[in-house]
PDB file of N, CA and C in Angstrom:
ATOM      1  N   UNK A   1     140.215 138.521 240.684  1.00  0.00           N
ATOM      2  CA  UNK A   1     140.847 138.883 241.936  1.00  0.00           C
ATOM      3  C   UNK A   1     142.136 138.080 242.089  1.00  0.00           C
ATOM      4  N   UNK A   2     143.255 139.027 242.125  1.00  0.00           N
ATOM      5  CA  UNK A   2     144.577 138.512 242.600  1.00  0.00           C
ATOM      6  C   UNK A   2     144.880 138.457 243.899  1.00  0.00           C
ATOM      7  N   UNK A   3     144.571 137.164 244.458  1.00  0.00           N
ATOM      8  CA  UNK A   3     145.146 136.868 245.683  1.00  0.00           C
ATOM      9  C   UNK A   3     146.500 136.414 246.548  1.00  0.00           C
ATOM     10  N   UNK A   4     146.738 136.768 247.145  1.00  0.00           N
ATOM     11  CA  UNK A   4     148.550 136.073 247.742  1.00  0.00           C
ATOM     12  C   UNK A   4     148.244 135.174 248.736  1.00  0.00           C
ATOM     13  N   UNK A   5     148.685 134.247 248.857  1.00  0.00           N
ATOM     14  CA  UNK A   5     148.751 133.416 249.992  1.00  0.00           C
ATOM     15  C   UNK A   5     150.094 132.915 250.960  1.00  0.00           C
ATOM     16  N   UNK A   6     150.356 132.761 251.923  1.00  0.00           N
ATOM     17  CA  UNK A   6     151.177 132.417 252.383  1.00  0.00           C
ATOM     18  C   UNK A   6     151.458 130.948 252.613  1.00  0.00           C
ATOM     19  N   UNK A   7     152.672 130.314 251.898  1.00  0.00           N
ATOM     20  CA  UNK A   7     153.032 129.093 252.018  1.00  0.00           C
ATOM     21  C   UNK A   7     154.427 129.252 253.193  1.00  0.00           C
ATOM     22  N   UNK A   8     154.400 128.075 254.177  1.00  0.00           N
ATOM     23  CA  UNK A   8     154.977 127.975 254.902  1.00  0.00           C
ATOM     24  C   UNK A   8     155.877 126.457 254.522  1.00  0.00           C
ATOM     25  N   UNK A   9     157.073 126.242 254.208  1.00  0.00           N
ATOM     26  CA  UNK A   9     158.053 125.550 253.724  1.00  0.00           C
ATOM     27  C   UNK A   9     159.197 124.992 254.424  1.00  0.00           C
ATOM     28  N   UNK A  10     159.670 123.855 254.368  1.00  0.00           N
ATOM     29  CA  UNK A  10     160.318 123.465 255.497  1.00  0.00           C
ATOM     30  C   UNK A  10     161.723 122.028 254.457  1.00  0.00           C
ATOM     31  N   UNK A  11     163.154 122.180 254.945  1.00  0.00           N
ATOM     32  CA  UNK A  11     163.191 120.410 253.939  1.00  0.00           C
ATOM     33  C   UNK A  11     163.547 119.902 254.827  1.00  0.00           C
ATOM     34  N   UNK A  12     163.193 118.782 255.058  1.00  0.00           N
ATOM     35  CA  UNK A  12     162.949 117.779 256.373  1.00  0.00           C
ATOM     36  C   UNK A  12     163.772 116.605 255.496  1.00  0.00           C
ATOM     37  N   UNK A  13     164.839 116.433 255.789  1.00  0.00           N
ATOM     38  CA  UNK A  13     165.470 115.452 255.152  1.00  0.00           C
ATOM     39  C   UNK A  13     165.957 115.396 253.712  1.00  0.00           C
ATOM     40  N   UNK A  14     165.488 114.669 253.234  1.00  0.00           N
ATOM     41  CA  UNK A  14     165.835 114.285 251.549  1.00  0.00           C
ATOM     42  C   UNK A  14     164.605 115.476 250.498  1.00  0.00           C
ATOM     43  N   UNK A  15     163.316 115.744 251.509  1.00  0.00           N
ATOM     44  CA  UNK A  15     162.090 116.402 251.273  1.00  0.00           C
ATOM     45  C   UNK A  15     161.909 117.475 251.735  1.00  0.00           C
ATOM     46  N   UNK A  16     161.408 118.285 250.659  1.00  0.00           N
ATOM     47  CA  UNK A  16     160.663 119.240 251.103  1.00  0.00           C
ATOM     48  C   UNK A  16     159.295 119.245 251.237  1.00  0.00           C
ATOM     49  N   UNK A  17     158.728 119.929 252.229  1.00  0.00           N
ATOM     50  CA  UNK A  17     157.432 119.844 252.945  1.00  0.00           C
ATOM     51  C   UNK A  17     156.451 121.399 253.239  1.00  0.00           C
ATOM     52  N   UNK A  18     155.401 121.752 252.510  1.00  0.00           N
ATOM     53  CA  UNK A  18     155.122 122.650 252.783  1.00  0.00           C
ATOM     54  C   UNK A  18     153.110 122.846 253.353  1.00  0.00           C
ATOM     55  N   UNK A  19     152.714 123.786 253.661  1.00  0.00           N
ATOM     56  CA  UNK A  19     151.003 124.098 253.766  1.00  0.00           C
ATOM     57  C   UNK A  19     151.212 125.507 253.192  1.00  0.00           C
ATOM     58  N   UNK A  20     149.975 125.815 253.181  1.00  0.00           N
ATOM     59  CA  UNK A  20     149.435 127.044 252.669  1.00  0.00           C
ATOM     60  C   UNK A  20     148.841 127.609 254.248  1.00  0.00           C
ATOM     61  N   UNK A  21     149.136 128.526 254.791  1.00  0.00           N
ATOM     62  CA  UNK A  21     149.000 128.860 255.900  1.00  0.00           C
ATOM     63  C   UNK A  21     147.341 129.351 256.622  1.00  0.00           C
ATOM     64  N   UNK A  22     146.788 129.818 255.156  1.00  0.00           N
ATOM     65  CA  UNK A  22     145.338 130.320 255.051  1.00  0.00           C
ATOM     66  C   UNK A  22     144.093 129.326 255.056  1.00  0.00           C
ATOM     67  N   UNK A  23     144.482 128.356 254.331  1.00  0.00           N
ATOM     68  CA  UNK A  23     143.837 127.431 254.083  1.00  0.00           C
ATOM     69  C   UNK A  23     144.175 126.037 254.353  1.00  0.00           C
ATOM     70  N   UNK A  24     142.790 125.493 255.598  1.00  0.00           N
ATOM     71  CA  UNK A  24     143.283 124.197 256.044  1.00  0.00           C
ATOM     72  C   UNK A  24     143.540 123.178 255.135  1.00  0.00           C
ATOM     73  N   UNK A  25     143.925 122.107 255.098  1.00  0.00           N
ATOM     74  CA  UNK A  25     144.415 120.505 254.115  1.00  0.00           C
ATOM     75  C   UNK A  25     144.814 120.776 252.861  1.00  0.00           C
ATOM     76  N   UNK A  26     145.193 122.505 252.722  1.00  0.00           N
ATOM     77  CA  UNK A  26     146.455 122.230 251.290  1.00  0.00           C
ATOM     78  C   UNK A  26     147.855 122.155 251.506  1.00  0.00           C
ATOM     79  N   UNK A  27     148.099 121.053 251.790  1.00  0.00           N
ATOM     80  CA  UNK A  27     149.675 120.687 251.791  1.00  0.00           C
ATOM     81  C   UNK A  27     150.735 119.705 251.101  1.00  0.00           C
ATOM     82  N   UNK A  28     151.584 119.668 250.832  1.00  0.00           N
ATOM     83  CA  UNK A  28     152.387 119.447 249.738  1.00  0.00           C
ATOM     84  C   UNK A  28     153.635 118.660 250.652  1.00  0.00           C
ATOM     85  N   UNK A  29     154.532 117.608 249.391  1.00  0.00           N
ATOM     86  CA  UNK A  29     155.444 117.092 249.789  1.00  0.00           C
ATOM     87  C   UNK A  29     156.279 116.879 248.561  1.00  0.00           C
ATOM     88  N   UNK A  30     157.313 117.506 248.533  1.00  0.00           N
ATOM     89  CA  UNK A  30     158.237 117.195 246.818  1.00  0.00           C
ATOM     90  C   UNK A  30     159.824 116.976 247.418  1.00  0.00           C
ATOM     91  N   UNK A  31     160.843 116.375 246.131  1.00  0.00           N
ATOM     92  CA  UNK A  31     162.182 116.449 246.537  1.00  0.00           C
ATOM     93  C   UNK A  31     162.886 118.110 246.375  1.00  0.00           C
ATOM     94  N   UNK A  32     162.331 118.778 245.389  1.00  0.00           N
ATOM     95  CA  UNK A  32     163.167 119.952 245.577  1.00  0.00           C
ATOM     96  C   UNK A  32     162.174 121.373 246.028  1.00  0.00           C
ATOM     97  N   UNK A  33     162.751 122.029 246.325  1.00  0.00           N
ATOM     98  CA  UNK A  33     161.939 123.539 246.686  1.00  0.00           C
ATOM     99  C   UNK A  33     161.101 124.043 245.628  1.00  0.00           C
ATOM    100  N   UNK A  34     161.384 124.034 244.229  1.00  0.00           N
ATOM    101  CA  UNK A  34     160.598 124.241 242.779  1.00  0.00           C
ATOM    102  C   UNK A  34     159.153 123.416 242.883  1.00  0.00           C
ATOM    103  N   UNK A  35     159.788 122.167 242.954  1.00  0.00           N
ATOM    104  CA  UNK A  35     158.618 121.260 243.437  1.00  0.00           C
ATOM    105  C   UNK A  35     157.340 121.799 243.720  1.00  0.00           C
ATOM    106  N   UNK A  36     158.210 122.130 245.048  1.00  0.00           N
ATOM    107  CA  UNK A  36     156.558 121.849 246.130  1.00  0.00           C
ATOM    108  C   UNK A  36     156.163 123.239 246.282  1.00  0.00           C
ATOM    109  N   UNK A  37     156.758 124.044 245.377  1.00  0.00           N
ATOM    110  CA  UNK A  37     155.807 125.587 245.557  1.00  0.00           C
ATOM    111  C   UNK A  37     154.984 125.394 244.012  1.00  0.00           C
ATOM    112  N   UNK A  38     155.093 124.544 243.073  1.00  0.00           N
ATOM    113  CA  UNK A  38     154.470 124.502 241.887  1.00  0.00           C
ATOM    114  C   UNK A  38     153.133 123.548 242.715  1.00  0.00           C
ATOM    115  N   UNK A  39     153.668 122.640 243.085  1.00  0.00           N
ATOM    116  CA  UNK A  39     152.461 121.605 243.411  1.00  0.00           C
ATOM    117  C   UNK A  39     151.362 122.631 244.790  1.00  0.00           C
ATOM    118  N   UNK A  40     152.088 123.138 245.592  1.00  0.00           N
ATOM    119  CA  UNK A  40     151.480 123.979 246.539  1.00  0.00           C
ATOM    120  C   UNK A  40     150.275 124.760 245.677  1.00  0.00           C
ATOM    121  N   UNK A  41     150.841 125.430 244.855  1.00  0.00           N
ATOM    122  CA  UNK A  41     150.452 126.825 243.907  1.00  0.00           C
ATOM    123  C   UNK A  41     148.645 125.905 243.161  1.00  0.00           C
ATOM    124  N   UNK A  42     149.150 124.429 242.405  1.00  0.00           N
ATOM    125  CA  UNK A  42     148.341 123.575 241.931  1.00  0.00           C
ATOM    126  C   UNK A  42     147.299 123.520 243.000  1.00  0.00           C
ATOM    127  N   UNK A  43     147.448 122.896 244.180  1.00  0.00           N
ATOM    128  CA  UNK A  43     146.570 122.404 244.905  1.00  0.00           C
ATOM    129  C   UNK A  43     146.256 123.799 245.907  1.00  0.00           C
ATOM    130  N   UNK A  44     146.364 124.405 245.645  1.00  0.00           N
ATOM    131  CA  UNK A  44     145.533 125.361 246.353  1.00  0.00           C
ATOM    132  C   UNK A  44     144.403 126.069 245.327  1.00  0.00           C
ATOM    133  N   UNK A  45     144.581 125.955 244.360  1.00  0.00           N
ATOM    134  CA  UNK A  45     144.042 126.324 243.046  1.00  0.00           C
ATOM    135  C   UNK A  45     142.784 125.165 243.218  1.00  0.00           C
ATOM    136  N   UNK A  46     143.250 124.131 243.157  1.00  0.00           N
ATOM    137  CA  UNK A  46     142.379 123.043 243.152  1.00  0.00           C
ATOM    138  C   UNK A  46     141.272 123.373 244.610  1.00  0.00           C
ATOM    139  N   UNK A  47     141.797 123.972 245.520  1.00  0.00           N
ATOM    140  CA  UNK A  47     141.350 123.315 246.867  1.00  0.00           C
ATOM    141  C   UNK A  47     140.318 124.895 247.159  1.00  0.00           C
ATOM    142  N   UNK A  48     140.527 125.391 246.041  1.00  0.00           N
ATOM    143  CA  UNK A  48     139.452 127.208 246.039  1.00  0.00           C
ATOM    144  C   UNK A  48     138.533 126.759 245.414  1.00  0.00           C
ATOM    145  N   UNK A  49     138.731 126.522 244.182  1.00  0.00           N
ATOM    146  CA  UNK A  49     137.213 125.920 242.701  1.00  0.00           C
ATOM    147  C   UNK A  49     136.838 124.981 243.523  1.00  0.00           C
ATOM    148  N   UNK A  50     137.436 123.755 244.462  1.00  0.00           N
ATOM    149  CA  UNK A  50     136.422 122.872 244.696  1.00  0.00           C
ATOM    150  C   UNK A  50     135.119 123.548 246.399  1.00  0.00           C
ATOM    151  N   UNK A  51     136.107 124.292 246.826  1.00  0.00           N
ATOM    152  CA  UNK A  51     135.420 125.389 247.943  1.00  0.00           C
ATOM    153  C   UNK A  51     134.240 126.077 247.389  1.00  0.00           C
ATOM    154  N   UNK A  52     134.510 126.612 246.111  1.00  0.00           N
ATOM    155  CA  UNK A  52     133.261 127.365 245.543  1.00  0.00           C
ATOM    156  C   UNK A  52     132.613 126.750 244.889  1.00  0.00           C
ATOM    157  N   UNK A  53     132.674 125.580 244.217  1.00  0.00           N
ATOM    158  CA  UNK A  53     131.828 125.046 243.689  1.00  0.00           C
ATOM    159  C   UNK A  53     131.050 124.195 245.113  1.00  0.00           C
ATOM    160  N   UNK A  54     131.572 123.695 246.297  1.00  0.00           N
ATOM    161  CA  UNK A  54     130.358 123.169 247.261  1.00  0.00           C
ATOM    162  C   UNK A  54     129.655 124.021 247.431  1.00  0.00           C
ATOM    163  N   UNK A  55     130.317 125.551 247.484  1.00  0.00           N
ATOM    164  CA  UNK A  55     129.598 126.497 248.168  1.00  0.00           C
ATOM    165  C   UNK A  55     128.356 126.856 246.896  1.00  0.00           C
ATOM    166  N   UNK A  56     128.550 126.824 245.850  1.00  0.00           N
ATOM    167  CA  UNK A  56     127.425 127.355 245.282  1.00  0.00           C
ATOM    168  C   UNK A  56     126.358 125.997 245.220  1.00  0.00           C
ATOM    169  N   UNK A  57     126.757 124.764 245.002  1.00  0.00           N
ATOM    170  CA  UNK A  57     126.016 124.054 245.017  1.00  0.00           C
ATOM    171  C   UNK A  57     125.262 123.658 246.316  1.00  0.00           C
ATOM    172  N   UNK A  58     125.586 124.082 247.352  1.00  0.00           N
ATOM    173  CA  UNK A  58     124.946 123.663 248.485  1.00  0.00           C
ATOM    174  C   UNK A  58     123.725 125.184 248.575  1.00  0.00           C
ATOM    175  N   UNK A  59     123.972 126.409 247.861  1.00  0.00           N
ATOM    176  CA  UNK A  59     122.909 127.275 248.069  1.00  0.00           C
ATOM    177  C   UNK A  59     121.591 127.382 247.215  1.00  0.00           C
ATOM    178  N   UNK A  60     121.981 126.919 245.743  1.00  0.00           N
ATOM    179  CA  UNK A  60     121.238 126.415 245.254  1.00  0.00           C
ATOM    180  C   UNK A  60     120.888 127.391 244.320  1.00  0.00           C
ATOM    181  N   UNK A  61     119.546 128.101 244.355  1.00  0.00           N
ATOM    182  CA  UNK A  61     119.261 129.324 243.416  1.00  0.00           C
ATOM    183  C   UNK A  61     119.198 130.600 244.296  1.00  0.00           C
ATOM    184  N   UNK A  62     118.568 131.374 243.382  1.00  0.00           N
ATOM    185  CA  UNK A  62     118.115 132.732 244.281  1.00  0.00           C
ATOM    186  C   UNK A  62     119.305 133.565 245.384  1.00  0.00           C
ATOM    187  N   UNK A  63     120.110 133.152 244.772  1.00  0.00           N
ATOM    188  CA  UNK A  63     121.348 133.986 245.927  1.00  0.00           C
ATOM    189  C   UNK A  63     122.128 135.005 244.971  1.00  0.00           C
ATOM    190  N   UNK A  64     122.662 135.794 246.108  1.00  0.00           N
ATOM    191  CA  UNK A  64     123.883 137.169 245.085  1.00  0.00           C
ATOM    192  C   UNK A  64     125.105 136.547 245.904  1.00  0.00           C
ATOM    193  N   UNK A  65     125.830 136.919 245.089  1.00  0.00           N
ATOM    194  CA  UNK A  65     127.520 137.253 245.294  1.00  0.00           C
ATOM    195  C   UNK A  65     128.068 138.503 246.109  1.00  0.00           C
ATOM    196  N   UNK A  66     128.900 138.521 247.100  1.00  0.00           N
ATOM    197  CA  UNK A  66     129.148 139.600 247.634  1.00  0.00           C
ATOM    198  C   UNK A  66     130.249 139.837 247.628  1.00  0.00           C
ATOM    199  N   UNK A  67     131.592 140.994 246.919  1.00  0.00           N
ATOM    200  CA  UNK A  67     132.829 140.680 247.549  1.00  0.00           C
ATOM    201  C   UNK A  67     133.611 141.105 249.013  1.00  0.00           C
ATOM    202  N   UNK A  68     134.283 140.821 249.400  1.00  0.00           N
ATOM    203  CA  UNK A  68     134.362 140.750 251.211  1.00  0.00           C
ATOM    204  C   UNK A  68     135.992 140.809 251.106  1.00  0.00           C
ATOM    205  N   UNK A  69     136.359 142.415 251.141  1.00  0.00           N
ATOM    206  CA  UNK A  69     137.769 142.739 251.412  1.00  0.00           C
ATOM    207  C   UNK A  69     138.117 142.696 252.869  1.00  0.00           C
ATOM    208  N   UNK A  70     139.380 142.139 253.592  1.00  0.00           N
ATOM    209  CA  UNK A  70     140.134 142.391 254.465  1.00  0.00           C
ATOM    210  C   UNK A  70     141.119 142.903 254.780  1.00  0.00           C
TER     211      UNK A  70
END
C-alpha cells in the first residue's frame, strides 16, 4: 500500500522545521529544505513499523488483518 502523507514545512531562521500532519510526534528539524523532507520521509517510516509492530505485539495471537480505506 502506497500511502501519501502530508508534511507541513516551515524555515524559521537559519532552519528548516517540519511535522507530518497525520501522524502525531513525527517531526523534523534540518538546515536545508532537502534535508528535512528526507529525514521527515525516514522518520515517518520509522514511526509506522514501530506503530505496527506495538500493535501486533500487544494482540498477541489469534487475530486477522483488516484493510480500512478512507
Amino acid at each position: 500500500m502506497n500511502k501519501e502523507y502530508k508534511a507541513i514545512v516551515k524555515q524559521d531562521g537559519d532552519w528548516w522545521i517540519g511535522w507530518i500532519e497525520e501522524v502525531p510526534g513525527v517531526n523534523c528539524q534540518e538546515r536545508t529544505h532537502d534535508e528535512l523532507i528526507s529525514s521527515l520521509r525516514i522518520a515517518l517510516k520509522e514511526a509506522l513499523e514501530f506503530n505496527r509492530q506495538d500493535a501486533l505485539a500487544a494482540v498477541g495471537t489469534g487475530y486477522q488483518e483488516e484493510k480500512i480505506a478512507i
